[in-house]
PDB file of N, CA and C in Angstrom:
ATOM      1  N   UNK A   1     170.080   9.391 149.597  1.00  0.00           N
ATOM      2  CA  UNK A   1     170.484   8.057 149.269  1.00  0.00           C
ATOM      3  C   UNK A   1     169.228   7.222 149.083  1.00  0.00           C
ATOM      4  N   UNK A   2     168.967   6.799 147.981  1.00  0.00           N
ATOM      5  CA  UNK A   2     168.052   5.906 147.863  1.00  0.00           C
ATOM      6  C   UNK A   2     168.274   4.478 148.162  1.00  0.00           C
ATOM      7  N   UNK A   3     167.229   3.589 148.670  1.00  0.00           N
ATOM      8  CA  UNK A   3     167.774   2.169 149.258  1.00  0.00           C
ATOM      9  C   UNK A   3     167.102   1.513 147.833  1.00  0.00           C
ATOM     10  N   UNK A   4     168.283   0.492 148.310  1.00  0.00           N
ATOM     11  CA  UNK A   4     168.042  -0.538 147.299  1.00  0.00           C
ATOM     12  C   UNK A   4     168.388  -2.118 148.068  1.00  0.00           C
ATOM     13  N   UNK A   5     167.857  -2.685 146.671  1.00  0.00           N
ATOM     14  CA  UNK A   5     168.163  -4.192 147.232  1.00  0.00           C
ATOM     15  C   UNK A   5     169.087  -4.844 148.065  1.00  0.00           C
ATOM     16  N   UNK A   6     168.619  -5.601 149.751  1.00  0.00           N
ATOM     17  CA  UNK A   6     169.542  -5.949 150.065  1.00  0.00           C
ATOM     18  C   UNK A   6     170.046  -4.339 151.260  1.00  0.00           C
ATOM     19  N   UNK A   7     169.279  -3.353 151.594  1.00  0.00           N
ATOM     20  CA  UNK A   7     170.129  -2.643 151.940  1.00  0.00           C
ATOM     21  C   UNK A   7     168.892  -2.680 153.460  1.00  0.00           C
ATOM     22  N   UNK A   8     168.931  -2.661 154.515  1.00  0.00           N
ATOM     23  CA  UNK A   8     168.227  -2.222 155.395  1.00  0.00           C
ATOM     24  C   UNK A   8     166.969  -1.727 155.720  1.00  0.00           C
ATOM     25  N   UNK A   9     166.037  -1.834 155.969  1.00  0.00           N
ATOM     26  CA  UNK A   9     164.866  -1.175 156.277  1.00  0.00           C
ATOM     27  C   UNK A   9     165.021  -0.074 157.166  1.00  0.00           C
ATOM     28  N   UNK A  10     164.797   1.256 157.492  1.00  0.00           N
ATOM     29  CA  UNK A  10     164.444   2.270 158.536  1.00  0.00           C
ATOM     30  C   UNK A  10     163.054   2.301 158.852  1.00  0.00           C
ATOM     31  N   UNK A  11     162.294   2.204 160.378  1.00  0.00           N
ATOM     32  CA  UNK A  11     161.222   1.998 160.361  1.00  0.00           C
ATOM     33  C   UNK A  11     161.086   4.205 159.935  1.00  0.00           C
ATOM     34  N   UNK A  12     159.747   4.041 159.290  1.00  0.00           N
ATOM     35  CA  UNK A  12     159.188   5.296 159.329  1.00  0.00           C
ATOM     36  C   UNK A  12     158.698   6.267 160.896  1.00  0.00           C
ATOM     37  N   UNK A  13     158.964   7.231 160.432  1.00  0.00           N
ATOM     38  CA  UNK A  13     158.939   8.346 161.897  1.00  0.00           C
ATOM     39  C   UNK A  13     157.233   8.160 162.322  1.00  0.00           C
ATOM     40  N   UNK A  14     157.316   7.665 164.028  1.00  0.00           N
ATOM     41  CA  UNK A  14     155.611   7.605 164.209  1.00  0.00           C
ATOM     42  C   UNK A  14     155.318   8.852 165.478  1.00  0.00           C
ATOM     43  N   UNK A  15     154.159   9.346 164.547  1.00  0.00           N
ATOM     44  CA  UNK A  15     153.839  10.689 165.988  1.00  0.00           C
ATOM     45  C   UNK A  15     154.585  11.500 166.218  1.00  0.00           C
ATOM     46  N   UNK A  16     155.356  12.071 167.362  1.00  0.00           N
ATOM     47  CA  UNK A  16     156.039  12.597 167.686  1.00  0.00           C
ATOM     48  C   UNK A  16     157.602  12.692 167.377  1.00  0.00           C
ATOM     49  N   UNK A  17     157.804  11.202 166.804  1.00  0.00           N
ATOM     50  CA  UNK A  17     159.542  10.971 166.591  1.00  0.00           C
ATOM     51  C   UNK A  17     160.017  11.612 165.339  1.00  0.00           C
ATOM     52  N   UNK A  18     161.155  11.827 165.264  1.00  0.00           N
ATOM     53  CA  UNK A  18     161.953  12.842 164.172  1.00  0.00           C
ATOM     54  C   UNK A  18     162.800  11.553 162.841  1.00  0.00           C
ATOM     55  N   UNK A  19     162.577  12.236 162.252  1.00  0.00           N
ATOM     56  CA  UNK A  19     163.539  11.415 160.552  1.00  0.00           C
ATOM     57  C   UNK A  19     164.431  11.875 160.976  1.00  0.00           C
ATOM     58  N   UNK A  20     165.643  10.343 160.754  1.00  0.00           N
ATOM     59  CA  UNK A  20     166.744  10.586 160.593  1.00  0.00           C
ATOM     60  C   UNK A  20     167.250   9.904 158.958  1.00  0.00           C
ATOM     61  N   UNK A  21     167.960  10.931 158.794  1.00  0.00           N
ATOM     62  CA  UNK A  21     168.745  10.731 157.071  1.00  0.00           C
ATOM     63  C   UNK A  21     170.082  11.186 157.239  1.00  0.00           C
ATOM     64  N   UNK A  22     171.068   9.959 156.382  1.00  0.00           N
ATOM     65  CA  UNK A  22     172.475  10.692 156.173  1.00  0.00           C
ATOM     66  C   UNK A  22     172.530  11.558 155.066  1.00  0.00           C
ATOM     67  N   UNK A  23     173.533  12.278 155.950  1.00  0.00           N
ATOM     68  CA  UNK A  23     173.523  13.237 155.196  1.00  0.00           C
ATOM     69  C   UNK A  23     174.945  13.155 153.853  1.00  0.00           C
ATOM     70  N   UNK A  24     175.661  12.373 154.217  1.00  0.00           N
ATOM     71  CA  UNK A  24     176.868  11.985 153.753  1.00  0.00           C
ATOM     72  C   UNK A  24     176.922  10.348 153.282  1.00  0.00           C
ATOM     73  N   UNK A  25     177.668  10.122 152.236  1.00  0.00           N
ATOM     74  CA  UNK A  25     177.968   8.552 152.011  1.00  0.00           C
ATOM     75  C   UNK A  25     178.576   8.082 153.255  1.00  0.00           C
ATOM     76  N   UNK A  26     179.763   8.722 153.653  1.00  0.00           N
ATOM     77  CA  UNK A  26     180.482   8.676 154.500  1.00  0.00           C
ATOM     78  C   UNK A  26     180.092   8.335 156.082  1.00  0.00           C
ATOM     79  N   UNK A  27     178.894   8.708 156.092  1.00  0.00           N
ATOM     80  CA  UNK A  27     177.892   8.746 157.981  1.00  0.00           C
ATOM     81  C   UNK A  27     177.136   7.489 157.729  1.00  0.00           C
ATOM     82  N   UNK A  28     176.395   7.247 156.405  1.00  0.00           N
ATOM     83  CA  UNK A  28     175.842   6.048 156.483  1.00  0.00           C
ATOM     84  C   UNK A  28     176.618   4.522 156.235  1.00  0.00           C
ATOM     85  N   UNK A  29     177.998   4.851 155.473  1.00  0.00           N
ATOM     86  CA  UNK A  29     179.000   3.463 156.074  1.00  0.00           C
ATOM     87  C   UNK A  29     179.388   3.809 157.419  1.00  0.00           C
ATOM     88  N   UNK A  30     179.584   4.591 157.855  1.00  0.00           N
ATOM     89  CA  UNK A  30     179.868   4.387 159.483  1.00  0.00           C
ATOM     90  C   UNK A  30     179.182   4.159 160.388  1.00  0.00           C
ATOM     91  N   UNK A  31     177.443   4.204 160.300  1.00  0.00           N
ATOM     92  CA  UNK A  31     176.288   3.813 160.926  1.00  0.00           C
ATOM     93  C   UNK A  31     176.938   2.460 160.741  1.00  0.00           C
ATOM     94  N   UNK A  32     176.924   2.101 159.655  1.00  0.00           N
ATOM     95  CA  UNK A  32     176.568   0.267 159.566  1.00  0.00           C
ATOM     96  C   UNK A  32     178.005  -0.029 160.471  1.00  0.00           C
ATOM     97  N   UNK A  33     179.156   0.346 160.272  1.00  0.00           N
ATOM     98  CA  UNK A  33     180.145   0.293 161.162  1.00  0.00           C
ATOM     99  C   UNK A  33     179.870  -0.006 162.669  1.00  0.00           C
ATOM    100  N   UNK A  34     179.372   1.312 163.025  1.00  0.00           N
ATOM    101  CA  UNK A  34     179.411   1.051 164.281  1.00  0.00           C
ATOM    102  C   UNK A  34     178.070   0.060 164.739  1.00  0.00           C
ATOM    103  N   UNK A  35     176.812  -0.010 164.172  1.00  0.00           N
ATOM    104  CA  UNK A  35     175.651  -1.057 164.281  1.00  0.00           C
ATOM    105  C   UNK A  35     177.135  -2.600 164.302  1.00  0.00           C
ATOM    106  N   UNK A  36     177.314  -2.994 163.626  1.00  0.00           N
ATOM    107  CA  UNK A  36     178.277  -3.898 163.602  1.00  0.00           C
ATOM    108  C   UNK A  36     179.026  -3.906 164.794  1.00  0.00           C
ATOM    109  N   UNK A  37     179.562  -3.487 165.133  1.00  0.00           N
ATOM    110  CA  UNK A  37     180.283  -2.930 166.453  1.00  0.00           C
ATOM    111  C   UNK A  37     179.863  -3.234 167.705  1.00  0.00           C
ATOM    112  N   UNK A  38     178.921  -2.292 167.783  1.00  0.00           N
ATOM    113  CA  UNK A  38     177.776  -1.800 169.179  1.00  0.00           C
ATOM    114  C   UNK A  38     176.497  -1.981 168.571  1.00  0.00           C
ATOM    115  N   UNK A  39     176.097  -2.957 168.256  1.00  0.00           N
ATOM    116  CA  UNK A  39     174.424  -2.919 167.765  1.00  0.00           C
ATOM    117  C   UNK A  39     173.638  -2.466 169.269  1.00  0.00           C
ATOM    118  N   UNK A  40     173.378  -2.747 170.172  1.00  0.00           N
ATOM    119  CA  UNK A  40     172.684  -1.829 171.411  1.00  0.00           C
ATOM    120  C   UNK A  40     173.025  -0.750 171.385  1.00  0.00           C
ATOM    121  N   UNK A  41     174.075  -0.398 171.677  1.00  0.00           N
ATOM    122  CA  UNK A  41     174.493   1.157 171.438  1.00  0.00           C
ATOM    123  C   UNK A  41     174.053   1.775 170.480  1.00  0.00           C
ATOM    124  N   UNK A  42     174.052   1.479 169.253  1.00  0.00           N
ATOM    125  CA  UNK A  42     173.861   1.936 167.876  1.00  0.00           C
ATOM    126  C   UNK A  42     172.156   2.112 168.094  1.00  0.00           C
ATOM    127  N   UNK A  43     171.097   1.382 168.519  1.00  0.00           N
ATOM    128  CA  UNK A  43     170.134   1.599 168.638  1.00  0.00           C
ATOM    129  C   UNK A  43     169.289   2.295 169.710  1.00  0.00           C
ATOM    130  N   UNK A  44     170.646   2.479 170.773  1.00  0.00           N
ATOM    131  CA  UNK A  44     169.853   3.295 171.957  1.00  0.00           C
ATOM    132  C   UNK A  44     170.176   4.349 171.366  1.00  0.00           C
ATOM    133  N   UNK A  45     171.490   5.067 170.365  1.00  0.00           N
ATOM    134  CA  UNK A  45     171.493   6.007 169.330  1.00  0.00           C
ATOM    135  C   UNK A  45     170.421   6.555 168.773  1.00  0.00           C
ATOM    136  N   UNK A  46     169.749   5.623 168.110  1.00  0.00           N
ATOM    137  CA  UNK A  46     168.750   5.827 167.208  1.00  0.00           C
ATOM    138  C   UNK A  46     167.522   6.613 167.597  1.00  0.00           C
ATOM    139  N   UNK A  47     167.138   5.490 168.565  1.00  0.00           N
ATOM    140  CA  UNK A  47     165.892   5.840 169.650  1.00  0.00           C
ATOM    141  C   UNK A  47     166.059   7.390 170.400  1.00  0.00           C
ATOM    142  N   UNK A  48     167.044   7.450 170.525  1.00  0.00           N
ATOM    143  CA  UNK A  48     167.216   8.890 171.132  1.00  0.00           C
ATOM    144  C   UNK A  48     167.309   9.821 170.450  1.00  0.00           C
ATOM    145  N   UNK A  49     167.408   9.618 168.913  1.00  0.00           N
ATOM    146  CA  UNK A  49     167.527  10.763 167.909  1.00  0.00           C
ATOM    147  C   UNK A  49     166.254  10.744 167.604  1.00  0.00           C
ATOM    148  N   UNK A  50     165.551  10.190 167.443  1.00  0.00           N
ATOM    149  CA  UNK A  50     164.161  10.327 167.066  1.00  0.00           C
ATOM    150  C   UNK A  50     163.308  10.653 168.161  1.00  0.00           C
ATOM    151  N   UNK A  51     163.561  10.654 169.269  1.00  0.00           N
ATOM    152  CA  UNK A  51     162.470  10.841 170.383  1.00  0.00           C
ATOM    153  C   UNK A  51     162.924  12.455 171.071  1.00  0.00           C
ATOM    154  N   UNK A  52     163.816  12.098 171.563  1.00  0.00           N
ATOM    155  CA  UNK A  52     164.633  13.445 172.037  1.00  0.00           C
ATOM    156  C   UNK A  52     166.172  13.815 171.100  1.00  0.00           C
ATOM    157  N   UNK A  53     166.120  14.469 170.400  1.00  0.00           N
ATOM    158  CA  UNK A  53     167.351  14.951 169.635  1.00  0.00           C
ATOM    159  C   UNK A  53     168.127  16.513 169.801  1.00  0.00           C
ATOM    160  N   UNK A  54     167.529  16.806 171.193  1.00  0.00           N
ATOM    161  CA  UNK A  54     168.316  17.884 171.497  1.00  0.00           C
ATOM    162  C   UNK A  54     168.471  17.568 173.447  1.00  0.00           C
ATOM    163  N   UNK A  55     168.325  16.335 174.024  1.00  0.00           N
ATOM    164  CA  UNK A  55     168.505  15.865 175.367  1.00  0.00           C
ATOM    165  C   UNK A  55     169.662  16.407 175.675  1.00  0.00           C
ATOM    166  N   UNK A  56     169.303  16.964 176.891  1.00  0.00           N
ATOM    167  CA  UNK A  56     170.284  17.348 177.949  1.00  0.00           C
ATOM    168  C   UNK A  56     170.529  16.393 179.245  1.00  0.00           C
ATOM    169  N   UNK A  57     169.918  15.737 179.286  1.00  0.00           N
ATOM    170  CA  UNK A  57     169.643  14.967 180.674  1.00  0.00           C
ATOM    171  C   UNK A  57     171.184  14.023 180.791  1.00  0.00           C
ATOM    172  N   UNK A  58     171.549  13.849 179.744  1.00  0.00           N
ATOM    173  CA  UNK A  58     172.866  12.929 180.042  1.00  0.00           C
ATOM    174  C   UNK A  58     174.155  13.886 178.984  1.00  0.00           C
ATOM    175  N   UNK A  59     174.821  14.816 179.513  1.00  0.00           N
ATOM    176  CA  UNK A  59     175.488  15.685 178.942  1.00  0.00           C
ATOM    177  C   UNK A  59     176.882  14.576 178.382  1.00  0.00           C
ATOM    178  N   UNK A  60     177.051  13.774 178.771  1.00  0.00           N
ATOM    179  CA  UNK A  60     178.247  13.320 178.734  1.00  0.00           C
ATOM    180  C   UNK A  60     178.319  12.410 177.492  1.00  0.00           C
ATOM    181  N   UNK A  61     176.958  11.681 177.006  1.00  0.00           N
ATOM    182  CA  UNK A  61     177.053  11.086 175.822  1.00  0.00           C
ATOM    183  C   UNK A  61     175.978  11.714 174.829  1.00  0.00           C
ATOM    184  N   UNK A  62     175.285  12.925 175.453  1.00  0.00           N
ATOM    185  CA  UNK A  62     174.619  13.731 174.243  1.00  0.00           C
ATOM    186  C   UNK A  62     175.081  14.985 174.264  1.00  0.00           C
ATOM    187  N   UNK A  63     175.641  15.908 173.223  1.00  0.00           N
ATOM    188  CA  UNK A  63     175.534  17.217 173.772  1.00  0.00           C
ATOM    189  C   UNK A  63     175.667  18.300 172.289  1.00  0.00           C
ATOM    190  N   UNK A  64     175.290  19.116 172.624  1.00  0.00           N
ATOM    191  CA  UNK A  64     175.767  20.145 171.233  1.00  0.00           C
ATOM    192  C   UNK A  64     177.098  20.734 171.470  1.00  0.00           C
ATOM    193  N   UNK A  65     177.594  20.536 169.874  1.00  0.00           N
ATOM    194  CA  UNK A  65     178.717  20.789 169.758  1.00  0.00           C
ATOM    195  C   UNK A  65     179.093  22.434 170.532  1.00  0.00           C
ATOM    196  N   UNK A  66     179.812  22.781 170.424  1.00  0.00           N
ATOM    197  CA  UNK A  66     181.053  24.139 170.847  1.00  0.00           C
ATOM    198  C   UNK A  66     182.001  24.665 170.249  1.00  0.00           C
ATOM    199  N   UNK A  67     182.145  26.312 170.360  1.00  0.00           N
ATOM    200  CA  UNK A  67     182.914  26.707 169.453  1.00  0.00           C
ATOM    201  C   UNK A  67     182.666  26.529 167.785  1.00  0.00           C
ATOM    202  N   UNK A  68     183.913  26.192 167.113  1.00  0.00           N
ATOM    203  CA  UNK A  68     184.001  26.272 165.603  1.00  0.00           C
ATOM    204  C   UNK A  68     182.938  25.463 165.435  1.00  0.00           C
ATOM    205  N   UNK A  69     182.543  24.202 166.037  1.00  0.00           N
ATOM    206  CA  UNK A  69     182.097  23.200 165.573  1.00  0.00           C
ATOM    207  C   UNK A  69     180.225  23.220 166.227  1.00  0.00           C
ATOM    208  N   UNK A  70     179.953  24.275 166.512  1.00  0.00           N
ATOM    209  CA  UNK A  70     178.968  24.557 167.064  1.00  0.00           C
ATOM    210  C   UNK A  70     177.385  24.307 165.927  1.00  0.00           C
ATOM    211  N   UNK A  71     178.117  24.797 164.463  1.00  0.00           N
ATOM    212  CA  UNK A  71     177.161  24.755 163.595  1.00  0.00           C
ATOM    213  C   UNK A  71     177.234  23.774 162.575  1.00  0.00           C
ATOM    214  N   UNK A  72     177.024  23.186 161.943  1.00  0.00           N
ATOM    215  CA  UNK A  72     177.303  22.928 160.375  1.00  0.00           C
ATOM    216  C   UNK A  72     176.396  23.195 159.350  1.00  0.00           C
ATOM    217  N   UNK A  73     177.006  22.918 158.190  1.00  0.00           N
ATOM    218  CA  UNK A  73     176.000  23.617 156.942  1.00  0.00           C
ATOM    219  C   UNK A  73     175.449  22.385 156.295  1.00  0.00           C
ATOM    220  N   UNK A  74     174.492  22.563 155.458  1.00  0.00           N
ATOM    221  CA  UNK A  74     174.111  21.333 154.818  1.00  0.00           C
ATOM    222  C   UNK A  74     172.965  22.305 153.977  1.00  0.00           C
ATOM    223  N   UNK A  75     173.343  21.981 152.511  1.00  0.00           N
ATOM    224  CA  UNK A  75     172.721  22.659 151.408  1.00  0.00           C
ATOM    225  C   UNK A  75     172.432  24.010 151.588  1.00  0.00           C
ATOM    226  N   UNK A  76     173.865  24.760 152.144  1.00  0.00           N
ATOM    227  CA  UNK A  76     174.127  26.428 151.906  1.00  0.00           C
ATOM    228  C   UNK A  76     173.085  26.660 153.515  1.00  0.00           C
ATOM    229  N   UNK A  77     172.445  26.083 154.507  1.00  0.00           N
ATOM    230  CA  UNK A  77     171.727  26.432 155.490  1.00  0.00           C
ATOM    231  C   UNK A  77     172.648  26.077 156.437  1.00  0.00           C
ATOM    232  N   UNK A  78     172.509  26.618 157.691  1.00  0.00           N
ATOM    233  CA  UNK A  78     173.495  26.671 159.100  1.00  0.00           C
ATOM    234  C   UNK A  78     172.517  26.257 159.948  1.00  0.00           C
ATOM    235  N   UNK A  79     172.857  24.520 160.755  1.00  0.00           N
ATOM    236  CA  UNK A  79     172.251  23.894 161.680  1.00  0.00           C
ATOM    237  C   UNK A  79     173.072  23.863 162.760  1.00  0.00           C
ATOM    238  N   UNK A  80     171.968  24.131 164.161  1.00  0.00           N
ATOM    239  CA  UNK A  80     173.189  23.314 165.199  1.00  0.00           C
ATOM    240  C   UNK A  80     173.625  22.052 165.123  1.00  0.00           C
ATOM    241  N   UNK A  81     174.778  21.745 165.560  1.00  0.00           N
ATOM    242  CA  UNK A  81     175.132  20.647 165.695  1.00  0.00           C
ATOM    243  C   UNK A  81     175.788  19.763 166.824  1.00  0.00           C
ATOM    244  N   UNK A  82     174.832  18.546 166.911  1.00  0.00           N
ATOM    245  CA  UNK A  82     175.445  18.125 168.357  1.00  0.00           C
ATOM    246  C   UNK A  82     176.068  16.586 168.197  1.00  0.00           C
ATOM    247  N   UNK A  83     176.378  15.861 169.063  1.00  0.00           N
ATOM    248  CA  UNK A  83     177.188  14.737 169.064  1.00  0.00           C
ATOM    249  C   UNK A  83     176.467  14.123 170.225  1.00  0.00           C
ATOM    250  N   UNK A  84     176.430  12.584 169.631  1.00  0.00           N
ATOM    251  CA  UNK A  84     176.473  11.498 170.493  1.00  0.00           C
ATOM    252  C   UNK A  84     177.103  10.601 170.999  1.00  0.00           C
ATOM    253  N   UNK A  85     177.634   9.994 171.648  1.00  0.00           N
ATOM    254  CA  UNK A  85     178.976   9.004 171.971  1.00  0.00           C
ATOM    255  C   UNK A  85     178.225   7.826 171.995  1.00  0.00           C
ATOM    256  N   UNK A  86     178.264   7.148 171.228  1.00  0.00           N
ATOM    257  CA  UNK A  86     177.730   5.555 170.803  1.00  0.00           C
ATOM    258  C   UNK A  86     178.709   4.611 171.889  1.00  0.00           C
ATOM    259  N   UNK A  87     179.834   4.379 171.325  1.00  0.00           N
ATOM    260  CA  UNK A  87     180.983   3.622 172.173  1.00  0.00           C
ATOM    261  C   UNK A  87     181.995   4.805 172.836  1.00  0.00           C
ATOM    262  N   UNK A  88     182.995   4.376 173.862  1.00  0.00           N
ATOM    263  CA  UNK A  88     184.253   5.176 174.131  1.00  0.00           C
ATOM    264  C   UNK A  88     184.518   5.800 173.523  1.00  0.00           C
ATOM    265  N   UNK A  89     185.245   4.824 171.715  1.00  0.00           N
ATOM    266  CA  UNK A  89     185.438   6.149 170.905  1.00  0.00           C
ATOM    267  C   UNK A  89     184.350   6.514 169.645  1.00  0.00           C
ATOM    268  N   UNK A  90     183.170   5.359 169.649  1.00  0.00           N
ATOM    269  CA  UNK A  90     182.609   5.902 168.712  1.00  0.00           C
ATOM    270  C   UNK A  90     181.666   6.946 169.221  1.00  0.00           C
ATOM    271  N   UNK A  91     181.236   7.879 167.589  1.00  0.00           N
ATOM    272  CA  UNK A  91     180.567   9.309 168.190  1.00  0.00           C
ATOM    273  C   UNK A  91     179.668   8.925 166.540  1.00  0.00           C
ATOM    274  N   UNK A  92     178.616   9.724 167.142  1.00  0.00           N
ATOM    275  CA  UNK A  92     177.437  10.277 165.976  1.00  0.00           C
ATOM    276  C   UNK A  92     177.484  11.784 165.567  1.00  0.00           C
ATOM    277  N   UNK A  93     177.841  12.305 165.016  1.00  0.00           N
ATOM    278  CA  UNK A  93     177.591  13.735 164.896  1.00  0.00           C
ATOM    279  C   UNK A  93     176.067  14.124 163.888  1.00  0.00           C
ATOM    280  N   UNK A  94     175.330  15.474 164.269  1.00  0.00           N
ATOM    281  CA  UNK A  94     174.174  15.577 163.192  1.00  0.00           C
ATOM    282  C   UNK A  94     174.064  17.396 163.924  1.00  0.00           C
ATOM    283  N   UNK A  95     173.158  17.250 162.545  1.00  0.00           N
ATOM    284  CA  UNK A  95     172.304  18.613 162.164  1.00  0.00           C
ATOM    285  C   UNK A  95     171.324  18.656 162.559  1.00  0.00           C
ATOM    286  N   UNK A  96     170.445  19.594 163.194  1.00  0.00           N
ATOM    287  CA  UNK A  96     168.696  19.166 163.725  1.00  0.00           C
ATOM    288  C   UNK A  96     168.219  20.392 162.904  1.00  0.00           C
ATOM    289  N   UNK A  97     167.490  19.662 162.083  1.00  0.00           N
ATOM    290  CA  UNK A  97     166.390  21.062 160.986  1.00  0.00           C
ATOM    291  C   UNK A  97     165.328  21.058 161.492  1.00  0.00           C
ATOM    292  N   UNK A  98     164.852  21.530 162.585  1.00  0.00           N
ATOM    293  CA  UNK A  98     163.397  22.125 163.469  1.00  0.00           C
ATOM    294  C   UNK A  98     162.671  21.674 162.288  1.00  0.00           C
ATOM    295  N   UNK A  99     162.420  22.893 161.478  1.00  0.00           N
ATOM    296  CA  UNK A  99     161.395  23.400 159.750  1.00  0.00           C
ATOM    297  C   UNK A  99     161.178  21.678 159.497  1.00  0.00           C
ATOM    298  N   UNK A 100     162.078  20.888 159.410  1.00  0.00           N
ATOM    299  CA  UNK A 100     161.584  19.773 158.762  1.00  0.00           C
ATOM    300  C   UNK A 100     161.451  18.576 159.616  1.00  0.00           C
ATOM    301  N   UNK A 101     161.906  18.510 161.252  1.00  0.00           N
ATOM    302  CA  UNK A 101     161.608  17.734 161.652  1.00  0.00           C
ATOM    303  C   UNK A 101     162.790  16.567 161.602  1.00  0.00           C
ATOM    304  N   UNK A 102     163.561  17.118 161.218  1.00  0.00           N
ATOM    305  CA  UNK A 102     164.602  16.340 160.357  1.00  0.00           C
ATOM    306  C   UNK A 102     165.901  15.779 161.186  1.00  0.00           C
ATOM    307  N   UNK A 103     166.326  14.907 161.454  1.00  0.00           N
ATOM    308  CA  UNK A 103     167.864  14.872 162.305  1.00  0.00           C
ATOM    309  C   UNK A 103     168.450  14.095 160.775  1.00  0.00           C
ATOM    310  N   UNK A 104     170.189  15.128 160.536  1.00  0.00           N
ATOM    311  CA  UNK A 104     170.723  14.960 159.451  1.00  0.00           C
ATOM    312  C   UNK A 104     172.074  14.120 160.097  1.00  0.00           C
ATOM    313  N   UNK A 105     172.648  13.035 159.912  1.00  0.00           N
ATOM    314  CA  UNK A 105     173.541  12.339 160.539  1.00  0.00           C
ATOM    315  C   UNK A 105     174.987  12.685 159.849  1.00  0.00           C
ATOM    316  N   UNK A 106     175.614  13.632 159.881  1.00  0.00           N
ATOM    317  CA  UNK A 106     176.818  13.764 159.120  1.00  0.00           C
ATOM    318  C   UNK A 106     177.997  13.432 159.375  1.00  0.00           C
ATOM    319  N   UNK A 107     178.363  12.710 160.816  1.00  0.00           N
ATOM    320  CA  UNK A 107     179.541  11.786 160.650  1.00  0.00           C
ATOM    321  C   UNK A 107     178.949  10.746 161.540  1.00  0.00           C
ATOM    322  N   UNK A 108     179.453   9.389 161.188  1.00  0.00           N
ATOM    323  CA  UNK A 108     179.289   8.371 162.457  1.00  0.00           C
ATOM    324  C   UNK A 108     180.366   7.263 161.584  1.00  0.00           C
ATOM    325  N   UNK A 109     180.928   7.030 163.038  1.00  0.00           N
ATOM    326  CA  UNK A 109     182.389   5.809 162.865  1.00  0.00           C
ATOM    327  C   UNK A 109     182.547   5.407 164.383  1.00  0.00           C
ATOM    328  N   UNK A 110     182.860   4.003 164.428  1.00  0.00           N
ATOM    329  CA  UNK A 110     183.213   3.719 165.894  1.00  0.00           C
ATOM    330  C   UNK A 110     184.536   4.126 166.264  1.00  0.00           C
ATOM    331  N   UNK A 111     184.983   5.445 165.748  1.00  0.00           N
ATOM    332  CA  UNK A 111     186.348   6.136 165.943  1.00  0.00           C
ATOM    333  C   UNK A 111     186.078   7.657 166.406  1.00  0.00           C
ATOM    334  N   UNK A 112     186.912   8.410 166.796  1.00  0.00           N
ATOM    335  CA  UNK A 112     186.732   9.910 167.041  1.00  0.00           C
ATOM    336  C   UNK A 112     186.886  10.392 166.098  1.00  0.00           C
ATOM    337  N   UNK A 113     185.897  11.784 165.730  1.00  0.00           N
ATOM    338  CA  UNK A 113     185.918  12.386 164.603  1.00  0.00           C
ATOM    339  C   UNK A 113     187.819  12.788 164.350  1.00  0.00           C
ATOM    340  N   UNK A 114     188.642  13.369 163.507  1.00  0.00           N
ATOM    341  CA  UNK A 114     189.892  14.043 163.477  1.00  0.00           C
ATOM    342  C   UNK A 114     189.985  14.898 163.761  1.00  0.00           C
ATOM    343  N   UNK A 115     188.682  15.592 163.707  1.00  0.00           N
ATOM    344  CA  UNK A 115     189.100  17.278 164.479  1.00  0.00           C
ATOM    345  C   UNK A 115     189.154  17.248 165.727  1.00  0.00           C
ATOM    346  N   UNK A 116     188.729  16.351 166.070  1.00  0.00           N
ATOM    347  CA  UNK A 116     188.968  16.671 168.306  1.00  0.00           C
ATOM    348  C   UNK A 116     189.931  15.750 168.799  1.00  0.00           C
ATOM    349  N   UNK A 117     191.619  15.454 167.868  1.00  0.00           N
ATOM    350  CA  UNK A 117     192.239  15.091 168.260  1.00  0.00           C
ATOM    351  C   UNK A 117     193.166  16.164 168.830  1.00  0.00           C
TER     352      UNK A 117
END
């Protein structure tokens, strides 16, 4: 997604911290969703995807997915995939590409994804 006028700044990845990019139209209207929503939340999100994006220390609002939903694909390649709980019901879901350093954001809504109803 290229930005354009009027659309947000992302600060650039410094040192150690990881790029995050949507990966979907769909993840980056639901970022702005839930920023709207939970703007603290939405940014203690952030901060934690870029610093630590595979944290264990708080299992309950970070964790890798399970089962079916353990992996996802993104351009024919198979990433793990884990979830964040922004609000009660909002969640972040993403891809972590080690090789690139990369955290890929492929769903976020201040709602539960449909498959874990």
């Amino acid at each position: 997604m290229t930005p354009k006028r009027g659309d947000d700044v992302a600060p650039p990845p410094v040192g150690a911290e990881w790029r995050l990019r949507f990966a979907t139209n769909e993840a980056a209207k639901g970022w702005g969703e839930l920023g709207a929503e939970a703007p603290g939340n939405t940014r203690r999100c952030f901060e934690a995807l870029r610093r630590d994006r595979l944290s264990r220390t708080d299992p309950d609002r970070q964790h890798r997915r399970r089962g079916r939903l353990a992996t996802g694909s993104l351009g024919g390649r198979a990433y793990p995939q884990w979830e964040y709980e922004v609000t009660a019901g909002g969640r972040v879901r993403y891809l972590v590409d080690e090789e690139r350093r990369t955290v890929h954001l492929v769903y976020a809504a201040p709602r539960h994804p449909k498959d874990t109803d």
